[in-house]
PDB file of N, CA and C in Angstrom:
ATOM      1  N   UNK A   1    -128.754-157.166 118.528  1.00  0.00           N
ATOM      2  CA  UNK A   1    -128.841-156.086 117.562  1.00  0.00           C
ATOM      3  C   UNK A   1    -127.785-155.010 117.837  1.00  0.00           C
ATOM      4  N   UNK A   2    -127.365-154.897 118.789  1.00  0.00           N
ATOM      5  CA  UNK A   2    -126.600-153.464 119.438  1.00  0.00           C
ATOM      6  C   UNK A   2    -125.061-154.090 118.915  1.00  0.00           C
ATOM      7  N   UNK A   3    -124.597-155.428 118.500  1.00  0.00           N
ATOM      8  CA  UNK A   3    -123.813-156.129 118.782  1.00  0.00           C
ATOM      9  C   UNK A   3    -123.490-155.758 117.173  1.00  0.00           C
ATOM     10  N   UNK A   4    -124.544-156.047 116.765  1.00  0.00           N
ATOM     11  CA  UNK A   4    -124.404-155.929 114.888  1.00  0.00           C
ATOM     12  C   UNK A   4    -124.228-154.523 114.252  1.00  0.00           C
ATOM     13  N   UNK A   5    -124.915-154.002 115.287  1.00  0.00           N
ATOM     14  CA  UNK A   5    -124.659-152.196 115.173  1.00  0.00           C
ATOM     15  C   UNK A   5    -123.249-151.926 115.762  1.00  0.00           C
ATOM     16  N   UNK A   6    -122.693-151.824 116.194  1.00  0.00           N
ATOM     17  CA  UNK A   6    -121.377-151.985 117.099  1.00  0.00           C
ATOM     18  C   UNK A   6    -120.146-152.564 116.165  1.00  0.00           C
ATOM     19  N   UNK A   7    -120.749-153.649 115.326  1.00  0.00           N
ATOM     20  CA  UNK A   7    -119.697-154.337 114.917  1.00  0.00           C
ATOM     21  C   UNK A   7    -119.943-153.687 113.197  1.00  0.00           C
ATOM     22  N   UNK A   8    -121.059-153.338 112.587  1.00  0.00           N
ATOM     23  CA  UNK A   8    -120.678-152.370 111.826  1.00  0.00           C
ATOM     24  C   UNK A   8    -120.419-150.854 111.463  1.00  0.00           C
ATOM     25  N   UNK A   9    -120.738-150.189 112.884  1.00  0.00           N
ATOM     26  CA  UNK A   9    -120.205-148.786 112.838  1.00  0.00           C
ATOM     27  C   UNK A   9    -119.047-148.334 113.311  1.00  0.00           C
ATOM     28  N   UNK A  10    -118.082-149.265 113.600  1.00  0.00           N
ATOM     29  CA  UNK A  10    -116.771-149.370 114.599  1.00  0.00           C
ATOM     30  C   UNK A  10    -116.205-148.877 113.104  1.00  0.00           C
ATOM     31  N   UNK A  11    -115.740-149.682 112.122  1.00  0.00           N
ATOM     32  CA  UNK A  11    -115.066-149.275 110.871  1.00  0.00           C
ATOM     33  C   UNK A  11    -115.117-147.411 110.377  1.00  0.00           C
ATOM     34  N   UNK A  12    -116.655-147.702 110.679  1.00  0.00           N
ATOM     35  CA  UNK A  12    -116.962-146.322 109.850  1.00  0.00           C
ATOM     36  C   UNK A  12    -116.486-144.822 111.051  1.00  0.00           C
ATOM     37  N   UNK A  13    -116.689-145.292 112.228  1.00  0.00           N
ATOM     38  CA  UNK A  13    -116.258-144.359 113.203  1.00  0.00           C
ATOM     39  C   UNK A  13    -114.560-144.389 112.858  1.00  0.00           C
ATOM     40  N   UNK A  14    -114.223-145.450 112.974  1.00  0.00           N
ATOM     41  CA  UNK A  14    -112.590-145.361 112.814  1.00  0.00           C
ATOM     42  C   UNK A  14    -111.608-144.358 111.502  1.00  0.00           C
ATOM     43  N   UNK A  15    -112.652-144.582 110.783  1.00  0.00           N
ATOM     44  CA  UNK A  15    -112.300-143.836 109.334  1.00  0.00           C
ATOM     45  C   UNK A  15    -112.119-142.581 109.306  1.00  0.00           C
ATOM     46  N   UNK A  16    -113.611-142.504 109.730  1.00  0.00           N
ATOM     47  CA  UNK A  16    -113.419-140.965 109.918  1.00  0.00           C
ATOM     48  C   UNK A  16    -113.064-140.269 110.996  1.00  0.00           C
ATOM     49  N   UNK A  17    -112.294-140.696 112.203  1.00  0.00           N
ATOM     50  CA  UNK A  17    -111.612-140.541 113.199  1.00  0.00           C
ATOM     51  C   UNK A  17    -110.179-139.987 112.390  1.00  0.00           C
ATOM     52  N   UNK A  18    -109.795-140.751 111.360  1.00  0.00           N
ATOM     53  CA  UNK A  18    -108.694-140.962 110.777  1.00  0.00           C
ATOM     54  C   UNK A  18    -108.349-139.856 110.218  1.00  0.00           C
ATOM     55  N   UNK A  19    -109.673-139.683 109.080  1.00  0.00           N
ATOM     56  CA  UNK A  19    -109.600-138.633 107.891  1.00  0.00           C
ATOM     57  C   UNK A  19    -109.294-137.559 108.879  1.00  0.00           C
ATOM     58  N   UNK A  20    -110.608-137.004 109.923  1.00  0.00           N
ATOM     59  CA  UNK A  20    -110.243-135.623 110.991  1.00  0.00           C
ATOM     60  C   UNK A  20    -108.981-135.299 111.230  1.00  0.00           C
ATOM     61  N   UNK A  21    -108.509-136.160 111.699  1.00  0.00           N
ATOM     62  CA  UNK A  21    -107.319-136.043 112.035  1.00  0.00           C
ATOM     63  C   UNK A  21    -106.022-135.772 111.212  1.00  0.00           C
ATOM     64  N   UNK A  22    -106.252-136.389 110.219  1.00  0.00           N
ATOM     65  CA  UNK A  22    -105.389-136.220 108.740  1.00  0.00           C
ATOM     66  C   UNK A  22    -105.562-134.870 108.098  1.00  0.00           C
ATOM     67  N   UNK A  23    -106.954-134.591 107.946  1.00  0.00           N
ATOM     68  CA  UNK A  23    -107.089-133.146 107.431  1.00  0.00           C
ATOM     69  C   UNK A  23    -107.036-131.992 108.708  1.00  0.00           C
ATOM     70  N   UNK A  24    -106.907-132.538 109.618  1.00  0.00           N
ATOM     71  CA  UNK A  24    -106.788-131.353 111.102  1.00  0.00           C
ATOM     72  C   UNK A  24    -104.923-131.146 110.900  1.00  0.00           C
ATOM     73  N   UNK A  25    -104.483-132.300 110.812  1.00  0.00           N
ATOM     74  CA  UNK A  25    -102.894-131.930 110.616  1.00  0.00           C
ATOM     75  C   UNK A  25    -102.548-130.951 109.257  1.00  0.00           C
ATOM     76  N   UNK A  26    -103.028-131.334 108.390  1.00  0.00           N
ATOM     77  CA  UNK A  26    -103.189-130.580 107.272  1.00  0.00           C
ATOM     78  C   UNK A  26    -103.043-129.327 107.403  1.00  0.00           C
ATOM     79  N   UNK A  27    -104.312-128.976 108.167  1.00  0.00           N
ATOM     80  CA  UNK A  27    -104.584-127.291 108.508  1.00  0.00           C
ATOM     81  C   UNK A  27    -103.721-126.943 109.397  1.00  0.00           C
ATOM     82  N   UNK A  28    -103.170-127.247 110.415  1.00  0.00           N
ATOM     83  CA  UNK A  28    -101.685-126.818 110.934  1.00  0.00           C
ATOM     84  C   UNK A  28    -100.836-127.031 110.403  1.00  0.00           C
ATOM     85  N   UNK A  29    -100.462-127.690 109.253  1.00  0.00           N
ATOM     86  CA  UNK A  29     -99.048-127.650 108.780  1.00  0.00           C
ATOM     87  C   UNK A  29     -99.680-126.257 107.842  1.00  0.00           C
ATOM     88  N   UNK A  30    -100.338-126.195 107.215  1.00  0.00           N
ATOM     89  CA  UNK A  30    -100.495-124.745 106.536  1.00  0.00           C
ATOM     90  C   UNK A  30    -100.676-123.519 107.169  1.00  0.00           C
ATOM     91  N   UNK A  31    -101.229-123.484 108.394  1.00  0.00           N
ATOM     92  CA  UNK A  31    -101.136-122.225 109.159  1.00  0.00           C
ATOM     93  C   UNK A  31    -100.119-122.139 109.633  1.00  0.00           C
ATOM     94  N   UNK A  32     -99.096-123.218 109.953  1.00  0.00           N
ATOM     95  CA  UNK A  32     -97.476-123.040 110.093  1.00  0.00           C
ATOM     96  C   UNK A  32     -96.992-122.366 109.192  1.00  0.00           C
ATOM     97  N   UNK A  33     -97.269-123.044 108.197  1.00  0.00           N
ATOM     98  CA  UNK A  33     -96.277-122.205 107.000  1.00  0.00           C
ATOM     99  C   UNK A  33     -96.318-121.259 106.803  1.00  0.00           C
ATOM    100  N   UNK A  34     -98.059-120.386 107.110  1.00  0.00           N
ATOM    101  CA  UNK A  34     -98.284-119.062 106.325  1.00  0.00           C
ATOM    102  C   UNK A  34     -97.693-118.551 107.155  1.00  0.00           C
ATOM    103  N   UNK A  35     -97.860-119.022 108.846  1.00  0.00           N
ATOM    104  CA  UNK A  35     -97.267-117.817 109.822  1.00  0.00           C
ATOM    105  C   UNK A  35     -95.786-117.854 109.844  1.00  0.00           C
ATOM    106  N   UNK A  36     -94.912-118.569 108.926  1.00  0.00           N
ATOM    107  CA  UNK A  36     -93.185-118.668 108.843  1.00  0.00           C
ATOM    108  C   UNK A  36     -93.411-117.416 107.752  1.00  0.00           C
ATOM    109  N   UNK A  37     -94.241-117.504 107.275  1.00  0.00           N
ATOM    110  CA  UNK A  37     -94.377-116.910 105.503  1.00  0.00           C
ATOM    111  C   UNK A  37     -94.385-115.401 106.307  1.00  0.00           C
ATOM    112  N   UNK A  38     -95.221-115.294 107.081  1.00  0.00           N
ATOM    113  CA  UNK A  38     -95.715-113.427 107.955  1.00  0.00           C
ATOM    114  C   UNK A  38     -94.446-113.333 108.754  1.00  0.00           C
ATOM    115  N   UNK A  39     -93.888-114.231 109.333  1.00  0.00           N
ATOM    116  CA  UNK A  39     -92.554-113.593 109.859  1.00  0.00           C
ATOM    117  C   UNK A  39     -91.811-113.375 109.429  1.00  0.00           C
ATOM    118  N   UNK A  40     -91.629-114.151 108.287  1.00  0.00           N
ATOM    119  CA  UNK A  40     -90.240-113.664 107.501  1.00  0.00           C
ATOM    120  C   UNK A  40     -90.541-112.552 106.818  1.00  0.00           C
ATOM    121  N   UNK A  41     -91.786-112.256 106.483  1.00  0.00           N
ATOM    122  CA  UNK A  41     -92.157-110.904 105.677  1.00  0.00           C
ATOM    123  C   UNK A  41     -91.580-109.984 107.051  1.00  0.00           C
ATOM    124  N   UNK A  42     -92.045-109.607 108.241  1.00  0.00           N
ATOM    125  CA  UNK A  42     -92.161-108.647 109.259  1.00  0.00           C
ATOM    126  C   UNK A  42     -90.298-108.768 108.892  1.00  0.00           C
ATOM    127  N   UNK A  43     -89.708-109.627 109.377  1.00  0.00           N
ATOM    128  CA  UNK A  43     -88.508-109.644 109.696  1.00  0.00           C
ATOM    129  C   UNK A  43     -87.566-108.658 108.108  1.00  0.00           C
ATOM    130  N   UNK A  44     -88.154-109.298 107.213  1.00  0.00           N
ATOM    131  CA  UNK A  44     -87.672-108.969 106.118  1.00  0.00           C
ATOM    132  C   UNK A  44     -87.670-107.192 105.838  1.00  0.00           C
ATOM    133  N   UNK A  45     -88.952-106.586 106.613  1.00  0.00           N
ATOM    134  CA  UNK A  45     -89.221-105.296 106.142  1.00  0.00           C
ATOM    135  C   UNK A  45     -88.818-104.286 107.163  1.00  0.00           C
ATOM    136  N   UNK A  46     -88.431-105.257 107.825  1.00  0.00           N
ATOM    137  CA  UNK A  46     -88.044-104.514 109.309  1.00  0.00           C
ATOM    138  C   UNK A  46     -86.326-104.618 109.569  1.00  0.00           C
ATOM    139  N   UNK A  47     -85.939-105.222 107.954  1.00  0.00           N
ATOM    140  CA  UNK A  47     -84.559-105.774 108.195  1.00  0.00           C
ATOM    141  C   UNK A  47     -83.174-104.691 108.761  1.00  0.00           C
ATOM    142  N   UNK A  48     -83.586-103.275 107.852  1.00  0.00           N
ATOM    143  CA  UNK A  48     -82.800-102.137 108.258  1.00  0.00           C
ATOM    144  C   UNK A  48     -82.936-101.541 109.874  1.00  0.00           C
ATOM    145  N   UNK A  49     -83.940-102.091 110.195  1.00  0.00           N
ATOM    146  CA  UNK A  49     -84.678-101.674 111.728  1.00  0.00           C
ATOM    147  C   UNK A  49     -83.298-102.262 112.726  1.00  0.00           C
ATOM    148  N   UNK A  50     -83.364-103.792 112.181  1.00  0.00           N
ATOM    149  CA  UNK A  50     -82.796-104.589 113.558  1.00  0.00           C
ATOM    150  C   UNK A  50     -81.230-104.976 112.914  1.00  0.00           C
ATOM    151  N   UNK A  51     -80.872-103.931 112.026  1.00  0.00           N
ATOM    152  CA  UNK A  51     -79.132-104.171 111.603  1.00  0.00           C
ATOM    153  C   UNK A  51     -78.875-103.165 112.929  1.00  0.00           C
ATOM    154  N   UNK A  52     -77.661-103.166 113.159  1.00  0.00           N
ATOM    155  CA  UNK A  52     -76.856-102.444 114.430  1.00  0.00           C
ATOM    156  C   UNK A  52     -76.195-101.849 113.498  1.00  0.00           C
ATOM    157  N   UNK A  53     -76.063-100.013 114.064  1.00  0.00           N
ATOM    158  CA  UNK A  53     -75.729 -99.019 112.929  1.00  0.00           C
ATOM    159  C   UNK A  53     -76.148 -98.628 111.763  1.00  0.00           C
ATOM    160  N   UNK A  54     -77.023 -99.189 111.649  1.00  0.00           N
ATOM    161  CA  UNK A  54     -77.938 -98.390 110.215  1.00  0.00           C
ATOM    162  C   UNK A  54     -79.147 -98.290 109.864  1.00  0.00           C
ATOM    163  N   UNK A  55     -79.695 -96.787 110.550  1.00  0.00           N
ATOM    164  CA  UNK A  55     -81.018 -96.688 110.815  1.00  0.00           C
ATOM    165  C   UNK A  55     -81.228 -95.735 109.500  1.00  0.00           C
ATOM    166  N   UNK A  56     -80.947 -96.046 108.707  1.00  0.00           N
ATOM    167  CA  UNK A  56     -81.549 -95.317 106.984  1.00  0.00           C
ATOM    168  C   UNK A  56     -82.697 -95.426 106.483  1.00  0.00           C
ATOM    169  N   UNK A  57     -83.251 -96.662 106.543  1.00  0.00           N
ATOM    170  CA  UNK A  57     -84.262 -97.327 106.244  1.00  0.00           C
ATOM    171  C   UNK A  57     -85.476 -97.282 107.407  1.00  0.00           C
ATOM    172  N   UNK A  58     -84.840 -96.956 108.657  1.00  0.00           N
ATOM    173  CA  UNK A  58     -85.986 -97.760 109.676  1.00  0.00           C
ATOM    174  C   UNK A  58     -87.339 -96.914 109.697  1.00  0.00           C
ATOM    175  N   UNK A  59     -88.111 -97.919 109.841  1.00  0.00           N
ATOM    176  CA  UNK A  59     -89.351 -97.556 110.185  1.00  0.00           C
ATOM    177  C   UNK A  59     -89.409 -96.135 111.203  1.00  0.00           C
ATOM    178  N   UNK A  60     -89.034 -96.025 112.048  1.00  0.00           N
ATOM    179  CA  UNK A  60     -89.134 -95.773 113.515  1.00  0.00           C
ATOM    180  C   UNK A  60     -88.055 -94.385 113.147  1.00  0.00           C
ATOM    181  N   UNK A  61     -87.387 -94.528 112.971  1.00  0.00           N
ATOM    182  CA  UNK A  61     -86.210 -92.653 112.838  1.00  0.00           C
ATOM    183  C   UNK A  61     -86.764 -92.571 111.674  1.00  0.00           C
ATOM    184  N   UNK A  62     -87.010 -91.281 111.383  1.00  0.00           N
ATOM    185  CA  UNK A  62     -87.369 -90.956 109.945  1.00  0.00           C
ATOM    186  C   UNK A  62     -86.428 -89.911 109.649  1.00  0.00           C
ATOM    187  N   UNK A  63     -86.883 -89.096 110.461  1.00  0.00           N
ATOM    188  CA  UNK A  63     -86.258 -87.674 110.629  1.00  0.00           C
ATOM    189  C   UNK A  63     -84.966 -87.242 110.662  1.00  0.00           C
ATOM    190  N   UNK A  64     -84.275 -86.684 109.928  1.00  0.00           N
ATOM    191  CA  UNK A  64     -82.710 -86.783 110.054  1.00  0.00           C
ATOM    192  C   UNK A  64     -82.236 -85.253 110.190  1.00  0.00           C
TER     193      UNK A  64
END
């Protein structure tokens, strides 16, 4: 009996071994992206910050 159980839950374990894994990659390729998506925003808004010679814009000097 353990043999017949064994030999039909092997498929079904395998499957969904599969899917997990398929939709686990999934969710890191999208939390990759969003966090390329948040850096390039930071980088983008911070762009006058990290030019050399031109603190017009920056966050950080305001005061002139």
């Amino acid at each position: 009996m353990t043999k017949f159980t064994a030999i039909i839950l092997w498929p079904v374990v395998y499957i969904l071994d599969v899917l997990s894994w398929l939709l686990g990659f999934q969710a890191f390729k999208e939390a990759r992206d969003s966090s390329n998506k948040l850096f390039k925003g930071i980088m983008q808004r911070n762009k006058g910050f990290f030019e050399a010679g031109d603190s017009s814009n920056s966050p950080i000097l305001t005061d002139k």
